[in-house]
N, C-alpha and C. Protein backbone atom coordinates (compact mmCIF):
# COMPACT_ATOMS: atom_id res chain seq x y z
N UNK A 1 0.82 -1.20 0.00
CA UNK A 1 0.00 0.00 0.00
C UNK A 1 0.86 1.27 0.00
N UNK A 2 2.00 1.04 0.98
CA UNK A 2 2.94 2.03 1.00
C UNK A 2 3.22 2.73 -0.24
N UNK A 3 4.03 1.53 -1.54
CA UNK A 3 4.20 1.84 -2.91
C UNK A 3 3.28 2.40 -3.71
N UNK A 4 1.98 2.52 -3.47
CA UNK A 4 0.82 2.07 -4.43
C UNK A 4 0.98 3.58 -4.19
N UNK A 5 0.67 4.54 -2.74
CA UNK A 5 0.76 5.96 -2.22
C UNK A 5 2.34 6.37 -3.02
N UNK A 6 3.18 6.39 -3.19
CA UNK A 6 4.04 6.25 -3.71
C UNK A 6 4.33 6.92 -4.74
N UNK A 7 3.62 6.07 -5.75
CA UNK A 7 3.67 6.07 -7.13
C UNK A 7 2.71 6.20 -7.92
N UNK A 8 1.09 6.60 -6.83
CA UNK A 8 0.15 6.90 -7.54
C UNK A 8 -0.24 8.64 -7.81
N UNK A 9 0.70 9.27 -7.84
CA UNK A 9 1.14 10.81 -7.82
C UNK A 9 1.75 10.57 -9.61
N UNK A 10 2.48 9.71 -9.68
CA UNK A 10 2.78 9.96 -11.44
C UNK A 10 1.35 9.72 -12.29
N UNK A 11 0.12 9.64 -11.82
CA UNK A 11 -0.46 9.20 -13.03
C UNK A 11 -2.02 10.36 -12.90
N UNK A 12 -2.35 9.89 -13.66
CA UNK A 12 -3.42 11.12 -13.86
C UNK A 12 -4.58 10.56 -13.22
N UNK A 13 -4.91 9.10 -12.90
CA UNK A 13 -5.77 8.86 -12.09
C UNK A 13 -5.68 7.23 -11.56
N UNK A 14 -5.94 6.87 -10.24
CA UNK A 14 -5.46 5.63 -9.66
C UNK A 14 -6.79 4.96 -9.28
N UNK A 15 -6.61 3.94 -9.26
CA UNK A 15 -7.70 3.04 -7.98
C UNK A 15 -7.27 1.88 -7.68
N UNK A 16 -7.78 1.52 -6.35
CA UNK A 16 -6.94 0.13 -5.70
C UNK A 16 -7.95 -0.52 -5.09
N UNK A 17 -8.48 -1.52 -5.58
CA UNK A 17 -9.88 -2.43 -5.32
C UNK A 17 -9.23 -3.75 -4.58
N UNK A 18 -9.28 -3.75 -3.33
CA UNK A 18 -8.99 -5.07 -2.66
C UNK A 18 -10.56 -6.19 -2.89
N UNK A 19 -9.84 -7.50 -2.42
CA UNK A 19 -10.59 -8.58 -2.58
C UNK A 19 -11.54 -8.90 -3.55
N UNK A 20 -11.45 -8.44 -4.97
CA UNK A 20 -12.14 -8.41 -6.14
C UNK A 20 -12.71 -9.92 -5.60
N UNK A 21 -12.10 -10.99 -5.25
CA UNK A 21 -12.98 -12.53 -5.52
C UNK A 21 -13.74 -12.39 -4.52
N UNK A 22 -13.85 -11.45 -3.32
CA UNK A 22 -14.91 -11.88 -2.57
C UNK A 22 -15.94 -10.43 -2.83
N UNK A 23 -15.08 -9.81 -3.45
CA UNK A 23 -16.66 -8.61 -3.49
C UNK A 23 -17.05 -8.65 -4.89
N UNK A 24 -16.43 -9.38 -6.05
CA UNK A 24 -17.11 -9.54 -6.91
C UNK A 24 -18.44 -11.04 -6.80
N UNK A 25 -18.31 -11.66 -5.90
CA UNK A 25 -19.48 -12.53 -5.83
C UNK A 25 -20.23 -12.09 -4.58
N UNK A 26 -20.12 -11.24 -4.04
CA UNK A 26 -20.79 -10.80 -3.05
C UNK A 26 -21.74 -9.12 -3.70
N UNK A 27 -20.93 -8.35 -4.51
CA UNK A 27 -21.94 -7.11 -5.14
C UNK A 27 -21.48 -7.33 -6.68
N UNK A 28 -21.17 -8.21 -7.24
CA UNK A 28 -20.98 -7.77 -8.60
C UNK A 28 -19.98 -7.29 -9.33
N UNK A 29 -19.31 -7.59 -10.62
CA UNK A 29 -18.25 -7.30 -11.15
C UNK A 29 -19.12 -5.31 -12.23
N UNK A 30 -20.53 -5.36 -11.80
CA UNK A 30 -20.77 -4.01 -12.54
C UNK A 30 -20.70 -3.22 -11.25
N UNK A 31 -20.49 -3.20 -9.89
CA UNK A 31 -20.40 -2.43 -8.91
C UNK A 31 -18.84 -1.78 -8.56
N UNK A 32 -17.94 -3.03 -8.76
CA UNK A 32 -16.49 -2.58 -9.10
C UNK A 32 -16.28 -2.21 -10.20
N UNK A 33 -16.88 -1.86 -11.41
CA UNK A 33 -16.16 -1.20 -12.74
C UNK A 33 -16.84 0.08 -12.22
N UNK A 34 -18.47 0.23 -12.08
CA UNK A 34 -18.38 1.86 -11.06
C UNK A 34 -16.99 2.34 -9.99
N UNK A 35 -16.74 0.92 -8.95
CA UNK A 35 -15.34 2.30 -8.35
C UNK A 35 -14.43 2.95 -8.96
N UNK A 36 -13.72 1.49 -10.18
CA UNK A 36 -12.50 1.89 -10.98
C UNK A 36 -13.07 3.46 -11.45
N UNK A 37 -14.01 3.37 -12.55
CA UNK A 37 -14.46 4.58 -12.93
C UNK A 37 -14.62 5.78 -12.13
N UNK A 38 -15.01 5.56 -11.03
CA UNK A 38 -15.27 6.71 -10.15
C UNK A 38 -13.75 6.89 -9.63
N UNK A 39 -13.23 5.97 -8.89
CA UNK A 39 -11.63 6.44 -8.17
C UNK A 39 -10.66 6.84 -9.63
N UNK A 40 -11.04 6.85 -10.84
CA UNK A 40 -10.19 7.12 -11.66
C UNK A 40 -10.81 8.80 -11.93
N UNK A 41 -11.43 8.78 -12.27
CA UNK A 41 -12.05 9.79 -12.90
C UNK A 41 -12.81 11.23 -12.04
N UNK A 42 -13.17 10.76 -10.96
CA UNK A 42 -13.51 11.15 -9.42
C UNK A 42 -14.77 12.01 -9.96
N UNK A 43 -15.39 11.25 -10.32
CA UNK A 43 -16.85 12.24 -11.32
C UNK A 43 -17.75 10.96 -10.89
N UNK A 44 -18.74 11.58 -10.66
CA UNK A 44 -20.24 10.85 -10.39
C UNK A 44 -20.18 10.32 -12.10
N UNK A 45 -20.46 9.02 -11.80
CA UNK A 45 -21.11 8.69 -13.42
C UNK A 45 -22.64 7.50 -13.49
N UNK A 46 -23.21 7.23 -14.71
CA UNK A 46 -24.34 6.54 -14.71
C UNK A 46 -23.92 5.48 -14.00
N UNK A 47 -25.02 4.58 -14.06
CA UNK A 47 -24.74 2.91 -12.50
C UNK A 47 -24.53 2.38 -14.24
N UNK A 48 -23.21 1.59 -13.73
CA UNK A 48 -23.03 -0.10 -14.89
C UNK A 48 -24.35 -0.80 -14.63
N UNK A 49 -25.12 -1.11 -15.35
CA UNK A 49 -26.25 -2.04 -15.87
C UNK A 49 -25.34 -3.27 -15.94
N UNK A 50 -24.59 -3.46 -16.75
CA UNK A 50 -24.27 -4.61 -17.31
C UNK A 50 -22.42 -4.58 -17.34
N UNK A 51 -22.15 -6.02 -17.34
CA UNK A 51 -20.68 -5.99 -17.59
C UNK A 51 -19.97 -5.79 -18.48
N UNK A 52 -20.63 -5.95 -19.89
CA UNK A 52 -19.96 -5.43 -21.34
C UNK A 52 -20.50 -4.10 -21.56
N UNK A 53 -21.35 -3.17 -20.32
CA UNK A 53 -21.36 -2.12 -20.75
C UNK A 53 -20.41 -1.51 -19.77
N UNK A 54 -19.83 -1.75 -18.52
CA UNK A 54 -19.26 -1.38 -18.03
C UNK A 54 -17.56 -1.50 -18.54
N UNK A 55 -17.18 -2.77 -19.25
CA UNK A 55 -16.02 -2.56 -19.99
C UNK A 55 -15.74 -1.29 -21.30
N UNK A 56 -16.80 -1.27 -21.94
CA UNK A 56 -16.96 -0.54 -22.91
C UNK A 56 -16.61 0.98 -22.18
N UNK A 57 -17.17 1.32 -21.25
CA UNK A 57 -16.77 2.53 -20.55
C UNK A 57 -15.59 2.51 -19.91
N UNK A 58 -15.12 1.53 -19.51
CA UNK A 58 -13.70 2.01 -18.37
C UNK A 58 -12.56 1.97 -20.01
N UNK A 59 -13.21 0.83 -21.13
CA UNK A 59 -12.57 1.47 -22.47
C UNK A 59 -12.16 2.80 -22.85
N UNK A 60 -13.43 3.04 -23.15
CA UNK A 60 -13.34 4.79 -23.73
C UNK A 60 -13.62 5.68 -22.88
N UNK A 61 -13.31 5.69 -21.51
CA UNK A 61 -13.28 7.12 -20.51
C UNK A 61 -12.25 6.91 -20.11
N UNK A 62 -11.25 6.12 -20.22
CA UNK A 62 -10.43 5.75 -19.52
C UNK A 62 -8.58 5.94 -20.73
N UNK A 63 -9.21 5.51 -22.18
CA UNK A 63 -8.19 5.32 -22.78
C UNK A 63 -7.40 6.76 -23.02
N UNK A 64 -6.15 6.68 -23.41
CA UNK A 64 -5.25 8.00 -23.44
C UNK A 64 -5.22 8.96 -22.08
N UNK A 65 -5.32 8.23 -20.94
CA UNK A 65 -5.12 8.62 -19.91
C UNK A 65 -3.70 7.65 -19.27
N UNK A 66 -3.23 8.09 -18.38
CA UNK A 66 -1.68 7.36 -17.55
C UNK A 66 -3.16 6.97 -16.30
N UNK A 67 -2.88 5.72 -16.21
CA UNK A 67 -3.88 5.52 -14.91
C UNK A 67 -3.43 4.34 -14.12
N UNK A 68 -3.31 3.91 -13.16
CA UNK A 68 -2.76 2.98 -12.23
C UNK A 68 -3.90 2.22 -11.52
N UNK A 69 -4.42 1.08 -12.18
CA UNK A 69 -5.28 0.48 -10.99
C UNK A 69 -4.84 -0.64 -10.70
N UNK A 70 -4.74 -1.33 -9.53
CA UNK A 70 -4.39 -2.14 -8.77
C UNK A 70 -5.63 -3.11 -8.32
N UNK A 71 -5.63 -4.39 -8.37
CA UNK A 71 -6.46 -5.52 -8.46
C UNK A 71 -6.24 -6.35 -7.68
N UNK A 72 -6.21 -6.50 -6.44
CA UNK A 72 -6.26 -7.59 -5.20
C UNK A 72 -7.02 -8.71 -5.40
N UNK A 73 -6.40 -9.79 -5.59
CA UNK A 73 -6.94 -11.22 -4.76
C UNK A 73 -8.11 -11.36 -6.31
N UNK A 74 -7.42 -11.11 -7.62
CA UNK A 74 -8.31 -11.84 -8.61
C UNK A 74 -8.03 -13.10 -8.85
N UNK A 75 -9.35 -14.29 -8.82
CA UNK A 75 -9.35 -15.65 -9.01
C UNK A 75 -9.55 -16.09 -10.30
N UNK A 76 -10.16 -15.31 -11.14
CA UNK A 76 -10.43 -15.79 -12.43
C UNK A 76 -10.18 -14.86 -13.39
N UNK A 77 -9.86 -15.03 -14.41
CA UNK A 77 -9.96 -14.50 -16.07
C UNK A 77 -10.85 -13.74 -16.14
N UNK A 78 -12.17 -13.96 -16.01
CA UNK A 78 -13.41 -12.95 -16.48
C UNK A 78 -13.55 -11.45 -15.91
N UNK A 79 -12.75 -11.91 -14.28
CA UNK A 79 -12.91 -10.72 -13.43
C UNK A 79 -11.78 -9.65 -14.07
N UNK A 80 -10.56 -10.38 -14.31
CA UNK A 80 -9.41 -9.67 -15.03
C UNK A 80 -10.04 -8.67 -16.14
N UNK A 81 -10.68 -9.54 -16.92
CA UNK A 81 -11.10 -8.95 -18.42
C UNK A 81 -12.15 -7.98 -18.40
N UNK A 82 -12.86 -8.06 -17.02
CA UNK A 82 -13.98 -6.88 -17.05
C UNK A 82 -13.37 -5.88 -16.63
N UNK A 83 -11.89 -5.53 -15.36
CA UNK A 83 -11.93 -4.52 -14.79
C UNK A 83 -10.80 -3.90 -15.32
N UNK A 84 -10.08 -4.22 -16.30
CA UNK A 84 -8.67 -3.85 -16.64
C UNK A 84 -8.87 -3.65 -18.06
């Protein structure tokens, strides 16, 4: 965590989501693409409906930006591919 404070000053926007495997089956992989989006961007935005609409956005609000997010305790592929 130390590093993460660190080195999250070089980038234009950060987020650091612990225990993705237990809070993605406990609220949802569209509730964590809202934080990324929000701790990146620090703007209220619409609620993710859905998970390919929530990739599609952390896509294009996100691309051509320097951004640092950090992903704790992912168990599977799908979770990777939705939040990164």
């Amino acid at each position: 965590s130390s590093v993460y404070e660190e080195i999250s000053r070089k980038f234009d926007g950060c987020c650091f989501l612990e225990n993705i495997r237990e809070e993605s089956s406990k609220k949802g992989l569209e509730e964590l693409q809202q934080k990324i989006l929000y701790g990146v961007l620090r703007e209220k935005i619409v609620q993710v409906e859905r998970v390919e609409e929530g990739k599609h956005m952390i896509k294009h609000r996100l691309c051509r930006r320097k951004v640092l997010i950090v992903l704790d305790d992912v168990d599977q592929l799908d979770q990777l591919k939705a939040l990164a």
